[in-house]
Protein backbone atom coordinates (compact mmCIF):
# COMPACT_ATOMS: atom_id res chain seq x y z
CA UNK A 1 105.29 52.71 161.46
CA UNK A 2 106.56 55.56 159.29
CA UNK A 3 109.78 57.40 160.81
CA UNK A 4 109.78 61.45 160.61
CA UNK A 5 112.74 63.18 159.86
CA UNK A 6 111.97 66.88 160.46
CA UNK A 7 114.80 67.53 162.33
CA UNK A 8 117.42 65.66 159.75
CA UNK A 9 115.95 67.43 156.80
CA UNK A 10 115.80 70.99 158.69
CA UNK A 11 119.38 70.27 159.50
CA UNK A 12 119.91 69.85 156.22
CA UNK A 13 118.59 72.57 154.85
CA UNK A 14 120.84 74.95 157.25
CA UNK A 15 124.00 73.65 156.38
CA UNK A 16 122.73 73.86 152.19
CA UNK A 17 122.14 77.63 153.42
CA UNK A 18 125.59 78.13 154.93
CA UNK A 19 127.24 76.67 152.26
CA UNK A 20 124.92 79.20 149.74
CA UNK A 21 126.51 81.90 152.09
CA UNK A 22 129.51 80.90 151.85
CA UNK A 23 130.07 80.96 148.13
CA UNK A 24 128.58 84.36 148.02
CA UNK A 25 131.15 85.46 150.16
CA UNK A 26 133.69 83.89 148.44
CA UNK A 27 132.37 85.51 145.41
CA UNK A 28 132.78 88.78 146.40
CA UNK A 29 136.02 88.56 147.94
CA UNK A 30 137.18 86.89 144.69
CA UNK A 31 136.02 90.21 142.64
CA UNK A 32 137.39 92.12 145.13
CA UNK A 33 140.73 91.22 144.69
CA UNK A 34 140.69 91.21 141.14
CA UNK A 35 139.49 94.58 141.41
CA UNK A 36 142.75 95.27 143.24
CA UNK A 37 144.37 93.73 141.30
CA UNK A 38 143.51 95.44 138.09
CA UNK A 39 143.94 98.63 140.08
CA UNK A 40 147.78 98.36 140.33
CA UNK A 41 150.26 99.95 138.72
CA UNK A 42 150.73 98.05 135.84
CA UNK A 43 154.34 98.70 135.64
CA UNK A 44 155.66 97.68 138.83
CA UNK A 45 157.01 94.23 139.17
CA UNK A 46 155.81 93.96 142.85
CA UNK A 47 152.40 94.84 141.48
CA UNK A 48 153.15 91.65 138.77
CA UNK A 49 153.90 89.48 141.67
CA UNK A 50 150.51 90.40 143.11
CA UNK A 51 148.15 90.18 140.38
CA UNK A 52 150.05 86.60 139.55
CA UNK A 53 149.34 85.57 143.12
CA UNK A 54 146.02 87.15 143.05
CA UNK A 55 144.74 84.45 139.58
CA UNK A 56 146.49 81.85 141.43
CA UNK A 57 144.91 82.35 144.43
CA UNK A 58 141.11 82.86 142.64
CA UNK A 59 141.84 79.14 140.73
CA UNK A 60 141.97 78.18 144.39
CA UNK A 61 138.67 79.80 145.30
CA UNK A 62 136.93 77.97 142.19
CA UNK A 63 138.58 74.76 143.29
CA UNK A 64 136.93 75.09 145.87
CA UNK A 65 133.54 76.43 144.43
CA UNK A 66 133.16 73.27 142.84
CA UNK A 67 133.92 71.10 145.94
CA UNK A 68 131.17 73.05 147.77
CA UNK A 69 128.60 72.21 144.80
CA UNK A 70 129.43 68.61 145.00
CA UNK A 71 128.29 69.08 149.40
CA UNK A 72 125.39 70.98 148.06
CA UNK A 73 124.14 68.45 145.50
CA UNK A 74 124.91 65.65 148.65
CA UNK A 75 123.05 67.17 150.56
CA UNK A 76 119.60 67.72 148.33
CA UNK A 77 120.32 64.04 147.76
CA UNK A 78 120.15 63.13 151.56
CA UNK A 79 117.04 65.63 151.87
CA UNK A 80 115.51 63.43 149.37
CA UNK A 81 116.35 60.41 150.86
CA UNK A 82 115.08 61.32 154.22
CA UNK A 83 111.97 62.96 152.58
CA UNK A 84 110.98 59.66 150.87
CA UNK A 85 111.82 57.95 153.55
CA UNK A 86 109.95 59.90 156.29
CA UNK A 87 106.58 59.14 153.92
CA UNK A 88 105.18 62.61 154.20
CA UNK A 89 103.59 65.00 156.91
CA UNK A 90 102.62 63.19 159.58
């Protein structure tokens, strides 16, 4: 008897989604503050300070943009898994 896993693979499929959402957002938060930081006053050295935290903290964000493509990639794996092993449409 062939098992269905239409449930498993739609669960799947959200939490591909959020993560997709997720990176967007982290996208444009990243430009964001890059756009801020550009925007300072060059001269200051508080604005220094933040534009140095600022590329510190977007190597974080792409850090972490990688780790989320790794989850993404598992989890079209285990979609394929459970499609080949649900054999189909019932």
């Amino acid at each position: 008897m062939t098992e269905y896993f239409h449930d498993e693979i739609a669960q799947v499929e959200a939490a591909r989604e959020r993560l997709s959402v997720l990176q967007d957002d982290l996208a444009r938060i990243r430009m964001r503050a890059a756009a801020l930081a550009h925007d300072t006053d060059w001269q200051s050295t508080g604005a220094q300070a933040f534009r140095d935290a600022v590329a510190t903290w977007q190597q974080g964000i792409a850090l972490l943009d990688w780790s989320i493509e790794r989850l993404r990639a598992g989890l079209l794996r285990t979609r394929g898994m459970l499609d080949s092993l649900s054999g189909g449409d019932p």
